[in-house]
PDB file of N, CA and C in Angstrom:
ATOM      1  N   UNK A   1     -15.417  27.057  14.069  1.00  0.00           N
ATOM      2  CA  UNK A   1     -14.268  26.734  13.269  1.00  0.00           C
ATOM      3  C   UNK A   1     -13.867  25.293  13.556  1.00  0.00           C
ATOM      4  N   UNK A   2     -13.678  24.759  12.574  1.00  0.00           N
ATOM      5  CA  UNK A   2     -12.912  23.121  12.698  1.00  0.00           C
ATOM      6  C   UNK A   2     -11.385  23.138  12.525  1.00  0.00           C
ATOM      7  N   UNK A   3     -11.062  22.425  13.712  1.00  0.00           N
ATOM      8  CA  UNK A   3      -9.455  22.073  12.961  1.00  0.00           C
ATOM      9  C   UNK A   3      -9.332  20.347  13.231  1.00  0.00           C
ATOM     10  N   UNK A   4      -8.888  20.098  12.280  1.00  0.00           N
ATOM     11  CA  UNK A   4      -7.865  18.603  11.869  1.00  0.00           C
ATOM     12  C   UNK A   4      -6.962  18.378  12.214  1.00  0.00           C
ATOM     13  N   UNK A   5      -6.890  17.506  12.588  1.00  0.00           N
ATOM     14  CA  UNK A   5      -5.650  16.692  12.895  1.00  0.00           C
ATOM     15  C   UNK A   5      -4.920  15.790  11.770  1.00  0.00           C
ATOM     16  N   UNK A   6      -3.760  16.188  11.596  1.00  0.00           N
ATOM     17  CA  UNK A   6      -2.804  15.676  10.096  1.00  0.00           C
ATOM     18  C   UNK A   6      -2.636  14.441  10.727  1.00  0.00           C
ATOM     19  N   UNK A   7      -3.233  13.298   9.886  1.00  0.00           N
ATOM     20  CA  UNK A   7      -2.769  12.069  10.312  1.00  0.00           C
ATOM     21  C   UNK A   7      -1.881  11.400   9.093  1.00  0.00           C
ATOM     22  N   UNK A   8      -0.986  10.698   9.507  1.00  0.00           N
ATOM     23  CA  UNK A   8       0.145  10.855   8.577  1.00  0.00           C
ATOM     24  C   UNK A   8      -0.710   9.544   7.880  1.00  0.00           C
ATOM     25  N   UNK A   9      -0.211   9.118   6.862  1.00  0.00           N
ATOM     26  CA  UNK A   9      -0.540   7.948   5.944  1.00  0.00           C
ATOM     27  C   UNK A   9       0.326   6.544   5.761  1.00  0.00           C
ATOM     28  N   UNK A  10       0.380   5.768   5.196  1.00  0.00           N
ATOM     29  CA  UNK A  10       1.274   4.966   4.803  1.00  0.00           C
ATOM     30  C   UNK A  10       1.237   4.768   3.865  1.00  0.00           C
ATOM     31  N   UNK A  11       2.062   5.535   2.464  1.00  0.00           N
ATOM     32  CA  UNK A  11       1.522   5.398   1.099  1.00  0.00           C
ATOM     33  C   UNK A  11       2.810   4.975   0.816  1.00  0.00           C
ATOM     34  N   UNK A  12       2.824   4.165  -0.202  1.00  0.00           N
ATOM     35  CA  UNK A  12       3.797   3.561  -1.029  1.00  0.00           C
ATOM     36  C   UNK A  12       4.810   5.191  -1.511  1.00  0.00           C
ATOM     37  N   UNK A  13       5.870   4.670  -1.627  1.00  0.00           N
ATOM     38  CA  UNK A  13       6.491   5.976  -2.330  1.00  0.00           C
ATOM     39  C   UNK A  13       7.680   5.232  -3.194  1.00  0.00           C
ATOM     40  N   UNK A  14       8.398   3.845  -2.827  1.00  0.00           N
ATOM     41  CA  UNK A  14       9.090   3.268  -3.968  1.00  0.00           C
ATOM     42  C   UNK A  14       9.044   1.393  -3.445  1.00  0.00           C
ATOM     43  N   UNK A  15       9.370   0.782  -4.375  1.00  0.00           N
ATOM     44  CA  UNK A  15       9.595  -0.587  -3.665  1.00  0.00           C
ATOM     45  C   UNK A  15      11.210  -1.234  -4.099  1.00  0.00           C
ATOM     46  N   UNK A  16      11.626  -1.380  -3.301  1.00  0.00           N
ATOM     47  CA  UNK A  16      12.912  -2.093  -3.223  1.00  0.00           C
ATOM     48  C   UNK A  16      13.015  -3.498  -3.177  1.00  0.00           C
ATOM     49  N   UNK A  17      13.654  -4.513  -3.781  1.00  0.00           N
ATOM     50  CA  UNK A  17      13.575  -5.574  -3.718  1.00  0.00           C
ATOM     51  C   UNK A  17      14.427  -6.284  -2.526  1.00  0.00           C
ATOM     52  N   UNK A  18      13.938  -7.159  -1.422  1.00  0.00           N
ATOM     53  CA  UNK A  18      14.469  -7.391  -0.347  1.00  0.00           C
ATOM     54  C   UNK A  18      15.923  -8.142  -0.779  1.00  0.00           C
ATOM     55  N   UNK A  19      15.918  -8.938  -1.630  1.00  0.00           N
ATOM     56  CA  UNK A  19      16.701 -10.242  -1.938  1.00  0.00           C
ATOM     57  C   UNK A  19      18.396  -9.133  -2.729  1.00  0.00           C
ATOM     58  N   UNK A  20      18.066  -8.551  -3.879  1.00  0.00           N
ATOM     59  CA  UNK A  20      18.934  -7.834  -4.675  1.00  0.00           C
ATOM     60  C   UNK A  20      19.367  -6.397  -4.274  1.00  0.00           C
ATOM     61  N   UNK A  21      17.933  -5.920  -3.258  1.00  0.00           N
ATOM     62  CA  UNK A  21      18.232  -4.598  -3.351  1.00  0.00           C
ATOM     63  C   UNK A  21      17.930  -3.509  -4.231  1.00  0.00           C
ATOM     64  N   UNK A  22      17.651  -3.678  -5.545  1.00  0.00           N
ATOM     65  CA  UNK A  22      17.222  -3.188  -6.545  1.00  0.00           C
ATOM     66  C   UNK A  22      15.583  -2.201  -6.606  1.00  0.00           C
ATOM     67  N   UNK A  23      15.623  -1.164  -6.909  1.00  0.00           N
ATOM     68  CA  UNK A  23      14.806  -0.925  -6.600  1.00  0.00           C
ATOM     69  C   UNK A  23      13.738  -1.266  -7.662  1.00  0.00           C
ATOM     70  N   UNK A  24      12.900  -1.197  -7.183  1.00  0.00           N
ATOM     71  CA  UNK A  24      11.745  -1.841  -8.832  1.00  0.00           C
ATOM     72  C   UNK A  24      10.837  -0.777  -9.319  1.00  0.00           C
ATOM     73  N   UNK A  25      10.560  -0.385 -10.557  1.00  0.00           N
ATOM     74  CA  UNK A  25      10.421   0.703 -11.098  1.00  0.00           C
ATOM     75  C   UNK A  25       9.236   0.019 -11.813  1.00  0.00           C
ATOM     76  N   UNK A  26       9.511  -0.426 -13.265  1.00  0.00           N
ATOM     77  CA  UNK A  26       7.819  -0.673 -14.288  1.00  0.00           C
ATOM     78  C   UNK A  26       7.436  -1.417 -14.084  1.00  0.00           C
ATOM     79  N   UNK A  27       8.064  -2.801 -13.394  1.00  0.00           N
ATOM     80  CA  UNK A  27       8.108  -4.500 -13.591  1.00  0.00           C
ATOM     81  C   UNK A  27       7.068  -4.389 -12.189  1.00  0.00           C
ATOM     82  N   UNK A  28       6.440  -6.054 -12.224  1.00  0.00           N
ATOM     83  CA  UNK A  28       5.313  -6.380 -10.862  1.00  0.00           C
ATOM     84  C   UNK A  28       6.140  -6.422  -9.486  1.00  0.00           C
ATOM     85  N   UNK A  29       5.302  -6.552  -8.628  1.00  0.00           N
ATOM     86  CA  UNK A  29       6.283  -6.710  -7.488  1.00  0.00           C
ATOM     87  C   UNK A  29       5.748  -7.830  -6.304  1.00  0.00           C
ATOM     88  N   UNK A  30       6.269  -8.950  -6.365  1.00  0.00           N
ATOM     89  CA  UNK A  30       6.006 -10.082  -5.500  1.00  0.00           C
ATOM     90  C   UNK A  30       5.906  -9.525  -4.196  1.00  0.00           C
ATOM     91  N   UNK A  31       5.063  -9.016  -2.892  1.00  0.00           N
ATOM     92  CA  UNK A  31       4.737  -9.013  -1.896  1.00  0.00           C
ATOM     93  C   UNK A  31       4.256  -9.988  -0.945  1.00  0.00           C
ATOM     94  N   UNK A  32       5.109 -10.170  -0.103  1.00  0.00           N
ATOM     95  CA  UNK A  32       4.232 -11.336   0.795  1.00  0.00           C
ATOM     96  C   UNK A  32       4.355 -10.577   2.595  1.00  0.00           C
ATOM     97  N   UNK A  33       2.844 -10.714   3.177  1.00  0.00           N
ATOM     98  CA  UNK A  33       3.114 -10.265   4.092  1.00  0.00           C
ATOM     99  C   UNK A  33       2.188 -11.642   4.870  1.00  0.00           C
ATOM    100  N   UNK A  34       3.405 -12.284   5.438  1.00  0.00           N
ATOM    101  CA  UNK A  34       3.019 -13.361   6.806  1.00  0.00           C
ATOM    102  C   UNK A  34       2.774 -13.038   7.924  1.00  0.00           C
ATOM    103  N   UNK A  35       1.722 -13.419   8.656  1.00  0.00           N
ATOM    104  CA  UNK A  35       2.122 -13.613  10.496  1.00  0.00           C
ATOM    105  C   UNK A  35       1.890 -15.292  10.707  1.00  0.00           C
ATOM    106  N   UNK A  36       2.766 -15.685  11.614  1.00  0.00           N
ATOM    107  CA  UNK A  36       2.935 -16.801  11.459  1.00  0.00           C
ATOM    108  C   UNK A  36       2.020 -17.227  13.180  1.00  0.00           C
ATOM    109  N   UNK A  37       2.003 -18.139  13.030  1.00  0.00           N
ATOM    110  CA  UNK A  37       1.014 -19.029  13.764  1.00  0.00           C
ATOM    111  C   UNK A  37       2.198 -19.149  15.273  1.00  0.00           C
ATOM    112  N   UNK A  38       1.055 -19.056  15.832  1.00  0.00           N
ATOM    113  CA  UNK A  38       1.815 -19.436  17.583  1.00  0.00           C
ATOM    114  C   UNK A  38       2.250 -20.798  18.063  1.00  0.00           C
ATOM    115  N   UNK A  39       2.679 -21.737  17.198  1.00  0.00           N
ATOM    116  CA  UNK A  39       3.049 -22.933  16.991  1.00  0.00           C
ATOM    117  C   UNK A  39       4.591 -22.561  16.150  1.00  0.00           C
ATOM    118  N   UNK A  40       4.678 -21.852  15.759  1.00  0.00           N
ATOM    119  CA  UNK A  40       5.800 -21.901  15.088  1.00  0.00           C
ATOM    120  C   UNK A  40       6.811 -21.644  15.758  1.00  0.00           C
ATOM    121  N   UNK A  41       8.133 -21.281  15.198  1.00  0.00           N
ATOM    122  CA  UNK A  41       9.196 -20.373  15.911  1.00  0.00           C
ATOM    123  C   UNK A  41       9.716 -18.932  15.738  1.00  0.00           C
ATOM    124  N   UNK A  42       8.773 -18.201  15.600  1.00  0.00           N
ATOM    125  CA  UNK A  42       8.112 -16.852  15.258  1.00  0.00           C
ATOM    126  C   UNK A  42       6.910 -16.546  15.741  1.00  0.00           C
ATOM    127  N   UNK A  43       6.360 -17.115  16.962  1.00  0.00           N
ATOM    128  CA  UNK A  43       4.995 -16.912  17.597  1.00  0.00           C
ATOM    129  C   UNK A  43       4.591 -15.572  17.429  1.00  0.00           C
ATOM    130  N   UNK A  44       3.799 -15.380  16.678  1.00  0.00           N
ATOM    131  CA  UNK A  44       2.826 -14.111  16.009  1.00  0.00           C
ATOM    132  C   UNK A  44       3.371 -13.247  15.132  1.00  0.00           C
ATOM    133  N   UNK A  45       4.637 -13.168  14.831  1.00  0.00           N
ATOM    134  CA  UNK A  45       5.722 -12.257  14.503  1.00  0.00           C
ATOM    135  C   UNK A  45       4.639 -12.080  12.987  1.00  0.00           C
ATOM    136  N   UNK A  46       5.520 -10.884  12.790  1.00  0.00           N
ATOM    137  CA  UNK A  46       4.725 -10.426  11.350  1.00  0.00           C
ATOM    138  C   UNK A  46       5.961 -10.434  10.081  1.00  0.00           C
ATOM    139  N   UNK A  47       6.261 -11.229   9.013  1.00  0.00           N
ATOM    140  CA  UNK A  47       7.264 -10.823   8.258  1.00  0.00           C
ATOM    141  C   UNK A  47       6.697  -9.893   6.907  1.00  0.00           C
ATOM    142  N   UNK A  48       7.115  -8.883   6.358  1.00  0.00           N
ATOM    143  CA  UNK A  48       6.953  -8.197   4.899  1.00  0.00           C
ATOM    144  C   UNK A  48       8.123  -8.471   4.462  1.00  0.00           C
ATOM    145  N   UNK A  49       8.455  -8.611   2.725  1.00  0.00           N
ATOM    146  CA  UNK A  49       9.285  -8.279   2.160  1.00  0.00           C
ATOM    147  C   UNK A  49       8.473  -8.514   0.633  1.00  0.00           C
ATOM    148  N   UNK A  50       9.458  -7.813  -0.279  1.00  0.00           N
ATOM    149  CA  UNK A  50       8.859  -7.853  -1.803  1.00  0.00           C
ATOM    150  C   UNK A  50      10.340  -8.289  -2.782  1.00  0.00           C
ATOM    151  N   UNK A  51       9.610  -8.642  -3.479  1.00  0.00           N
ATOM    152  CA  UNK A  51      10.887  -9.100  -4.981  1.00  0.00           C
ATOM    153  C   UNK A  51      10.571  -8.770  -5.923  1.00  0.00           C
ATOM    154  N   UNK A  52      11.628  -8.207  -6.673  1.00  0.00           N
ATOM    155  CA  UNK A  52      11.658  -7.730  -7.955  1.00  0.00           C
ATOM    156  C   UNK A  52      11.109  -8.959  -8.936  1.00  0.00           C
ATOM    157  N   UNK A  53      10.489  -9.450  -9.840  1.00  0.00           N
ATOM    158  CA  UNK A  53      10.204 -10.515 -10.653  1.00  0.00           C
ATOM    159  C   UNK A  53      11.829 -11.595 -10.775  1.00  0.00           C
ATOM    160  N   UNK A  54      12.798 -10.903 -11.113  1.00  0.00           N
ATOM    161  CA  UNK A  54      13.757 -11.553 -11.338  1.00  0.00           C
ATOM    162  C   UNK A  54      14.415 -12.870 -10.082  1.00  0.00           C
ATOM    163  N   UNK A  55      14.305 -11.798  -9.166  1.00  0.00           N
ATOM    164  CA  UNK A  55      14.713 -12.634  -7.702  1.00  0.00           C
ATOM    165  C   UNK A  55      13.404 -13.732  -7.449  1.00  0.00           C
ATOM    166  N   UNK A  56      12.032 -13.149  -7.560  1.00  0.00           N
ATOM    167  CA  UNK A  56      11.296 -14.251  -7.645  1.00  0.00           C
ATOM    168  C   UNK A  56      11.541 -15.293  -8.748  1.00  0.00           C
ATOM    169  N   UNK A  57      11.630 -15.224  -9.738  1.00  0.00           N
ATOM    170  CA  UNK A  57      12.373 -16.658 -11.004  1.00  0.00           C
ATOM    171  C   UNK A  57      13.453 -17.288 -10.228  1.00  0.00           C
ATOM    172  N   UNK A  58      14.232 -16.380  -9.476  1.00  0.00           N
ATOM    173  CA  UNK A  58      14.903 -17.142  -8.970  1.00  0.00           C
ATOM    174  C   UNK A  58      14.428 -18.156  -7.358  1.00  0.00           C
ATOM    175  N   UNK A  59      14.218 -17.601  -6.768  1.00  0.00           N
ATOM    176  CA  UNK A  59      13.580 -18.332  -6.315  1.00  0.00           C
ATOM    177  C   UNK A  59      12.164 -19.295  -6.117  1.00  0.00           C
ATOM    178  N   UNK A  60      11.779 -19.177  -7.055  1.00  0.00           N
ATOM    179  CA  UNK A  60      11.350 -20.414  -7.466  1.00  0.00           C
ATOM    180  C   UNK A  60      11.592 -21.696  -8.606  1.00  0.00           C
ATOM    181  N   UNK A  61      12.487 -20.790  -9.330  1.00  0.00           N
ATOM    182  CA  UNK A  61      13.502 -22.510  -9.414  1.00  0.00           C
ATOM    183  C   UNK A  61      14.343 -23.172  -8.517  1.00  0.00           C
ATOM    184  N   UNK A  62      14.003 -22.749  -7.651  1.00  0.00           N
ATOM    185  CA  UNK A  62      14.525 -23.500  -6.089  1.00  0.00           C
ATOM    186  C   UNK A  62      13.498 -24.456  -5.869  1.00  0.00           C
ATOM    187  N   UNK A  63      12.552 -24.614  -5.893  1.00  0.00           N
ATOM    188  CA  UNK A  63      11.414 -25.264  -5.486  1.00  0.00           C
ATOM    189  C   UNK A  63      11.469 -26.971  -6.287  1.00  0.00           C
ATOM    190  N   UNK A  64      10.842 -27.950  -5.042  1.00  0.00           N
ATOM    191  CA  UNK A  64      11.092 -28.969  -5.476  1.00  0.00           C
ATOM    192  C   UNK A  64       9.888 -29.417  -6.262  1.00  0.00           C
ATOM    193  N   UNK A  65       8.955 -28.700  -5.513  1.00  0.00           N
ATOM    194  CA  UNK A  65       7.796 -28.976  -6.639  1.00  0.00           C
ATOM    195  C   UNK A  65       7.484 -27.697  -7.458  1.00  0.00           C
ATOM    196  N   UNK A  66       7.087 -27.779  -8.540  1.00  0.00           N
ATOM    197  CA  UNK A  66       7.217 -26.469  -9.317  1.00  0.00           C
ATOM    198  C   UNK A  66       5.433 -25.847  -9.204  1.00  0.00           C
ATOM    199  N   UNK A  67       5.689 -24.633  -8.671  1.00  0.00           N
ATOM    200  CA  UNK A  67       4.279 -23.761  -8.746  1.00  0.00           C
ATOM    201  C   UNK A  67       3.209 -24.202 -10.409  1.00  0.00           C
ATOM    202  N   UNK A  68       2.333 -24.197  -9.340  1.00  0.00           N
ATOM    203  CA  UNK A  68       0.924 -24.284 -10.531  1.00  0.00           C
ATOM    204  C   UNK A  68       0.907 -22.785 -11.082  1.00  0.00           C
ATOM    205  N   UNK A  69       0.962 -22.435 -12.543  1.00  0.00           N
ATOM    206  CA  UNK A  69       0.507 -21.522 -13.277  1.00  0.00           C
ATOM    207  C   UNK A  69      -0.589 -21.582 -13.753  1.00  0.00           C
ATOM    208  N   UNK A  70      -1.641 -20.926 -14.040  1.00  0.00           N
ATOM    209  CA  UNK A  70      -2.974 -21.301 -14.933  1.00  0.00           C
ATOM    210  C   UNK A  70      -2.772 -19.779 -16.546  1.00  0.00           C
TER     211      UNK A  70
END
């Protein structure tokens, strides 16, 4: 007889937008997951967060140089 061991998963189940809060439902969802370099001031640290499209427009008309689109 075999038995298994339930190993739990990490499956998506909703995405929330870090910036608004909002949760995001049909629309894309900007994900960025950094670890930053041991030179920085976050030595190895890992950041996640996601944005709803809207909060991303917004922040990137913040930007002094404007993102390349193709």
């Amino acid at each position: 007889m075999r038995q298994y061991k339930k190993e739990e998963t990490k499956a998506v189940e909703k995405y929330i937008c870090n910036k608004c809060g909002k949760e995001i439902l049909e629309e894309d969802v900007f994900s960025v997951d950094k670890r930053w370099n041991y030179f920085s001031n976050k030595d190895n640290e890992v950041h996640h967060f996601d944005l709803c499209e809207k909060c991303y427009d917004e922040l990137i008309a913040t930007f002094q140089i404007p993102i390349e689109i193709e």
